[in-house]
N, C-alpha and C. Protein backbone atom coordinates (compact mmCIF):
# COMPACT_ATOMS: atom_id res chain seq x y z
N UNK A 1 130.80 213.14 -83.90
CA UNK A 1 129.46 213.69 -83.85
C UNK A 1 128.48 212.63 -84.34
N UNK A 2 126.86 212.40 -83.21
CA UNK A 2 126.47 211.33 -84.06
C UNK A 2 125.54 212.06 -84.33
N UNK A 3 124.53 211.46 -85.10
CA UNK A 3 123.38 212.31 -85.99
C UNK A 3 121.95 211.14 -85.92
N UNK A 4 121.22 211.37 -85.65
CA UNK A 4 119.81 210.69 -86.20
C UNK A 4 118.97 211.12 -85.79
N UNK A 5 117.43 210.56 -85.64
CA UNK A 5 116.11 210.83 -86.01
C UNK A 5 115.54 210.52 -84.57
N UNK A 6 114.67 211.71 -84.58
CA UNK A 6 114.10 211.36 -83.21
C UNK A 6 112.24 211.00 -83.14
N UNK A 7 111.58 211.06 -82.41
CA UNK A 7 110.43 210.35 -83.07
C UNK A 7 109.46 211.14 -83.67
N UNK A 8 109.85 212.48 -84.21
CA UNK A 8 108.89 213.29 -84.16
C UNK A 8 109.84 213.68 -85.77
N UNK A 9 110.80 212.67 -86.11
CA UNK A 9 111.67 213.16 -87.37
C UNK A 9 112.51 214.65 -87.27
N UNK A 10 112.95 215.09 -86.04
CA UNK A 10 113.60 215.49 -85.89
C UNK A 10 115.18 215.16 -85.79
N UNK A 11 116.23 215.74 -85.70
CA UNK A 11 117.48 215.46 -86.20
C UNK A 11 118.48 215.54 -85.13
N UNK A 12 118.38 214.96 -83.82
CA UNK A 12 119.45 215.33 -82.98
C UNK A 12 120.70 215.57 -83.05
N UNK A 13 121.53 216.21 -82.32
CA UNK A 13 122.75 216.11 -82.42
C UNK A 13 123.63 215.81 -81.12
N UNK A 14 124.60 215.03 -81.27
CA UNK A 14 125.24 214.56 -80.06
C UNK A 14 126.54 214.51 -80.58
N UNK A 15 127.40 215.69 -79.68
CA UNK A 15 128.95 215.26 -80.06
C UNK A 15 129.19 214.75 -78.75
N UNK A 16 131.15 214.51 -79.40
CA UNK A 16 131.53 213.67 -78.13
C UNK A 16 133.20 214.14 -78.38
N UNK A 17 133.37 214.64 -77.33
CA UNK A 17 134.72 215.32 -77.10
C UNK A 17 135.74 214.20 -76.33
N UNK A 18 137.08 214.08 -77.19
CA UNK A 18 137.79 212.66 -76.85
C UNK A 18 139.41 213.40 -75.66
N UNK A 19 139.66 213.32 -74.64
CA UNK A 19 140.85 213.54 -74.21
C UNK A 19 142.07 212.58 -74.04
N UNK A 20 142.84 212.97 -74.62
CA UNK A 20 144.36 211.99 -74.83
C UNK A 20 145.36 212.20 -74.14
N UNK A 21 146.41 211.41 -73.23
CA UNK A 21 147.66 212.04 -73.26
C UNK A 21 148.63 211.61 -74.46
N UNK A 22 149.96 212.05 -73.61
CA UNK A 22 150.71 211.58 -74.96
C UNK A 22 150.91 210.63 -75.76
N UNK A 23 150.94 209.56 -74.99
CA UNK A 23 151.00 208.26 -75.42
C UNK A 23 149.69 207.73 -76.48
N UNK A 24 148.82 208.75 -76.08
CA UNK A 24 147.55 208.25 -77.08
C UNK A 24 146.71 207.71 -76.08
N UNK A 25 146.64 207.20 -75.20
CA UNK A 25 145.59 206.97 -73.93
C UNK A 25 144.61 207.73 -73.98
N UNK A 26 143.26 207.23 -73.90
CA UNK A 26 142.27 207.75 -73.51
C UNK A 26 142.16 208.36 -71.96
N UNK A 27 142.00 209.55 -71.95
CA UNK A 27 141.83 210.10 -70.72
C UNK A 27 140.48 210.64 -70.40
N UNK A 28 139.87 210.88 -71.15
CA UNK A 28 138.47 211.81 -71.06
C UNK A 28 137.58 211.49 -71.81
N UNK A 29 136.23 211.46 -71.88
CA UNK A 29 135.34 211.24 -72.83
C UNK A 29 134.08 212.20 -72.72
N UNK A 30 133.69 213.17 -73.16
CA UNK A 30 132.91 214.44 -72.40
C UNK A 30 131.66 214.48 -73.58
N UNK A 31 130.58 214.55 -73.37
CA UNK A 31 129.20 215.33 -73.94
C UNK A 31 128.33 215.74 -73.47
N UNK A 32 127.19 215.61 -73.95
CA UNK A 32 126.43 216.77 -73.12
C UNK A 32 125.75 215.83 -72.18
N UNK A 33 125.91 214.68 -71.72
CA UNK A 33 125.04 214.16 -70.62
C UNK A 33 126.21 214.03 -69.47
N UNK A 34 127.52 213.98 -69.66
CA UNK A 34 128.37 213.25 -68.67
C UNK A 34 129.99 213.36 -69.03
N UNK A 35 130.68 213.68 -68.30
CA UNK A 35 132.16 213.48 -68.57
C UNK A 35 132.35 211.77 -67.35
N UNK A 36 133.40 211.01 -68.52
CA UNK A 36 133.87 209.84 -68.25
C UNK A 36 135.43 209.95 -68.07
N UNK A 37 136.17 209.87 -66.70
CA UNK A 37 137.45 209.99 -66.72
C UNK A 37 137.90 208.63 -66.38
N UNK A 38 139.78 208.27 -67.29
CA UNK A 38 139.92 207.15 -66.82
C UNK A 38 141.90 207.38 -65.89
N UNK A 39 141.83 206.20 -65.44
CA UNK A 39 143.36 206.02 -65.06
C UNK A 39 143.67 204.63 -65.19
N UNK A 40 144.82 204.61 -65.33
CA UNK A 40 145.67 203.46 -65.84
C UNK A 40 147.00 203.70 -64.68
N UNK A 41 147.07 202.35 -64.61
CA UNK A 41 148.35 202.47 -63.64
C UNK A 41 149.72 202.66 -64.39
N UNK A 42 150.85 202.20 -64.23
CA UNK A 42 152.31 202.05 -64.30
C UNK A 42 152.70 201.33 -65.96
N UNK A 43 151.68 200.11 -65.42
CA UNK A 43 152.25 199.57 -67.08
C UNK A 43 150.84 199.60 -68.02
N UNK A 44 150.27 200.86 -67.92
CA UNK A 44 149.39 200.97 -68.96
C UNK A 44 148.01 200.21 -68.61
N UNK A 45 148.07 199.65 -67.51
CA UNK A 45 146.42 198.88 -67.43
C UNK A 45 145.13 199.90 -66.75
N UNK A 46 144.33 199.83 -67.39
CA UNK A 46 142.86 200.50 -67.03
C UNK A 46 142.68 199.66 -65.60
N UNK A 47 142.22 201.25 -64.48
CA UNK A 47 142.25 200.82 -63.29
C UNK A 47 140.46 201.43 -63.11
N UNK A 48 140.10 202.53 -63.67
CA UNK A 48 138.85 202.88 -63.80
C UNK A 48 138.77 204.03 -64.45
N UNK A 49 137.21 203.82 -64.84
CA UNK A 49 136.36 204.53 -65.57
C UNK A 49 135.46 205.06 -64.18
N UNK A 50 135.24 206.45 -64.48
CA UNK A 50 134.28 207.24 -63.47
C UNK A 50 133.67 208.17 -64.10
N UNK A 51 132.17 207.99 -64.25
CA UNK A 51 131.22 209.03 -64.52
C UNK A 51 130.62 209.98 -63.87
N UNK A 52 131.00 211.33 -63.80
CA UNK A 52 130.07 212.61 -63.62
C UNK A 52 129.16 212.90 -64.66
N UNK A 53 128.03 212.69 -64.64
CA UNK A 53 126.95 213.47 -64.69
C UNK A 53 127.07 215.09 -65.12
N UNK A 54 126.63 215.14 -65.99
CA UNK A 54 126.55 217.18 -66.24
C UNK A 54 125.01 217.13 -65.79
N UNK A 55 124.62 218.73 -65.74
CA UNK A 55 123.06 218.93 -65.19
C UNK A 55 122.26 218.24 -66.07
N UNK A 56 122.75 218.31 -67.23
CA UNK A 56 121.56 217.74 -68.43
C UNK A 56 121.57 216.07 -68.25
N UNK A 57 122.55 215.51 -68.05
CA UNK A 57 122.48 214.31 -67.55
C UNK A 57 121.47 213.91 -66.20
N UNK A 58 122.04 214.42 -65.51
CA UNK A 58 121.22 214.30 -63.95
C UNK A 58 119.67 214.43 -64.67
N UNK A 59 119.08 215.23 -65.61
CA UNK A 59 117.88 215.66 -65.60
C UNK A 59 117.38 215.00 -66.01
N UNK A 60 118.15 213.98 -67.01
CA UNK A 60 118.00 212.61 -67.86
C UNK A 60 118.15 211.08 -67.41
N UNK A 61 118.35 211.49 -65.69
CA UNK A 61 118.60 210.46 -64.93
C UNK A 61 120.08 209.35 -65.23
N UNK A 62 120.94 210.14 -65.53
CA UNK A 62 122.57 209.43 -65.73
C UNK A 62 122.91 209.86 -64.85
N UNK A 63 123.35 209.10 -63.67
CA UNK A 63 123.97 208.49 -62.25
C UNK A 63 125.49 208.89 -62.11
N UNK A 64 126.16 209.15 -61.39
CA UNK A 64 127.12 209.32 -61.49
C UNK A 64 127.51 207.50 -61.04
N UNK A 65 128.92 206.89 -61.33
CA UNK A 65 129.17 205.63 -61.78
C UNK A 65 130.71 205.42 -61.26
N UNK A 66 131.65 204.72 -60.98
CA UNK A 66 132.94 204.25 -61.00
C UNK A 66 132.86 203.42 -60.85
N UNK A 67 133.86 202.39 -62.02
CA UNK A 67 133.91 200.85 -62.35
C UNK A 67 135.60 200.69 -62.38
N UNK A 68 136.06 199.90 -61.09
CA UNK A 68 137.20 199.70 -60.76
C UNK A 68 138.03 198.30 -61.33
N UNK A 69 138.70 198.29 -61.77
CA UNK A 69 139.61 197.05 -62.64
C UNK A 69 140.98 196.67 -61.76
N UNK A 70 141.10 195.40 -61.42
CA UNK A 70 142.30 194.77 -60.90
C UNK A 70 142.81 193.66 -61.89
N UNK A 71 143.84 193.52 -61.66
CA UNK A 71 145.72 192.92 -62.19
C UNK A 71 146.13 191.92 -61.17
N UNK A 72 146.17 190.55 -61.73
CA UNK A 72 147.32 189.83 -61.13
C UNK A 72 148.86 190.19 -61.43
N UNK A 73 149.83 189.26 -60.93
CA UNK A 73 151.20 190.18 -61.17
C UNK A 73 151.29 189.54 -62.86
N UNK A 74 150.61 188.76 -63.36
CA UNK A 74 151.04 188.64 -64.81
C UNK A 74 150.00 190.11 -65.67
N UNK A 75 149.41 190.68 -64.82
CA UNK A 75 148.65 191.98 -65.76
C UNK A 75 147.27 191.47 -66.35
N UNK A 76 147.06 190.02 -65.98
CA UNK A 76 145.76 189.73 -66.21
C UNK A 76 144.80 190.02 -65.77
N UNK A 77 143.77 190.65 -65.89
CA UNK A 77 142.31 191.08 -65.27
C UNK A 77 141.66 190.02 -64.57
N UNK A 78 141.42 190.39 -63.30
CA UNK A 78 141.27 189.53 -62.14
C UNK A 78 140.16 189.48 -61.85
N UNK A 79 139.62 191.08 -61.66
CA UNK A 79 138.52 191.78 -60.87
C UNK A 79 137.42 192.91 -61.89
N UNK A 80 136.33 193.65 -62.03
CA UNK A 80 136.03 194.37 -62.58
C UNK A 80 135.08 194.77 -61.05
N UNK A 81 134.89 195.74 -60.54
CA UNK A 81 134.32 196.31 -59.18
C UNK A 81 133.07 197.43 -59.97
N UNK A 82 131.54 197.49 -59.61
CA UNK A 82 131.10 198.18 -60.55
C UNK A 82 129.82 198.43 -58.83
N UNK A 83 129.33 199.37 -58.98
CA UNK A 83 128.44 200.05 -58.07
C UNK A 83 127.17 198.97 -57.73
N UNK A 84 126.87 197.81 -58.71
CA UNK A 84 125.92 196.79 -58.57
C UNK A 84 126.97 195.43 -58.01
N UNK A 85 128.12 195.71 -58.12
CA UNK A 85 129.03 194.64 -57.20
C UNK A 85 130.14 194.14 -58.39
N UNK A 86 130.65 192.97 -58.08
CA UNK A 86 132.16 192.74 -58.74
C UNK A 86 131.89 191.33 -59.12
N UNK A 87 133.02 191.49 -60.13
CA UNK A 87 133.07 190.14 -61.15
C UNK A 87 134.53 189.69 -60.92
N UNK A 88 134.91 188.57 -60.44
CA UNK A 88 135.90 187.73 -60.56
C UNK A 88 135.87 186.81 -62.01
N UNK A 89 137.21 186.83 -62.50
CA UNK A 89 137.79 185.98 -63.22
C UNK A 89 138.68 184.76 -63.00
């Protein structure tokens, strides 16, 4: 939960709901502007992050988003693929 001051000295509040599988992997990341889902392939590497938007998001102008990640065969990050275009390594 984060907490601070808004400009009028008001006190927002923003939680943030975490989803795991077993292994402890991040699977989910949810609040009130957007749920962030991820997948990982075979040996554990992040293949993407994808943002939905909740209504309160959209109203706040948060986009829905997917940022795609590639692997050479040593598991090194090659590629990062993002909606404004891609980054080679």
């Amino acid at each position: 939960e984060e907490i601070g001051y808004g400009e009028k000295g008001e006190q927002p509040r923003r939680s943030t709901h975490l989803e795991r599988d077993p292994i402890g992997r991040l699977l989910a990341k949810l609040n009130d502007d957007a749920r962030q889902d991820y997948a990982y392939d075979d040996g554990d590497r992040l293949l993407s992050i994808e943002r939905k938007p909740t209504d309160t998001g959209r109203k706040l102008g948060v986009a829905a988003e997917k940022l795609e990640f590639a692997y050479d065969l040593l598991g090194r990050l090659i590629t990062e693929t993002t909606p404004q275009g891609a980054l080679a390594y």
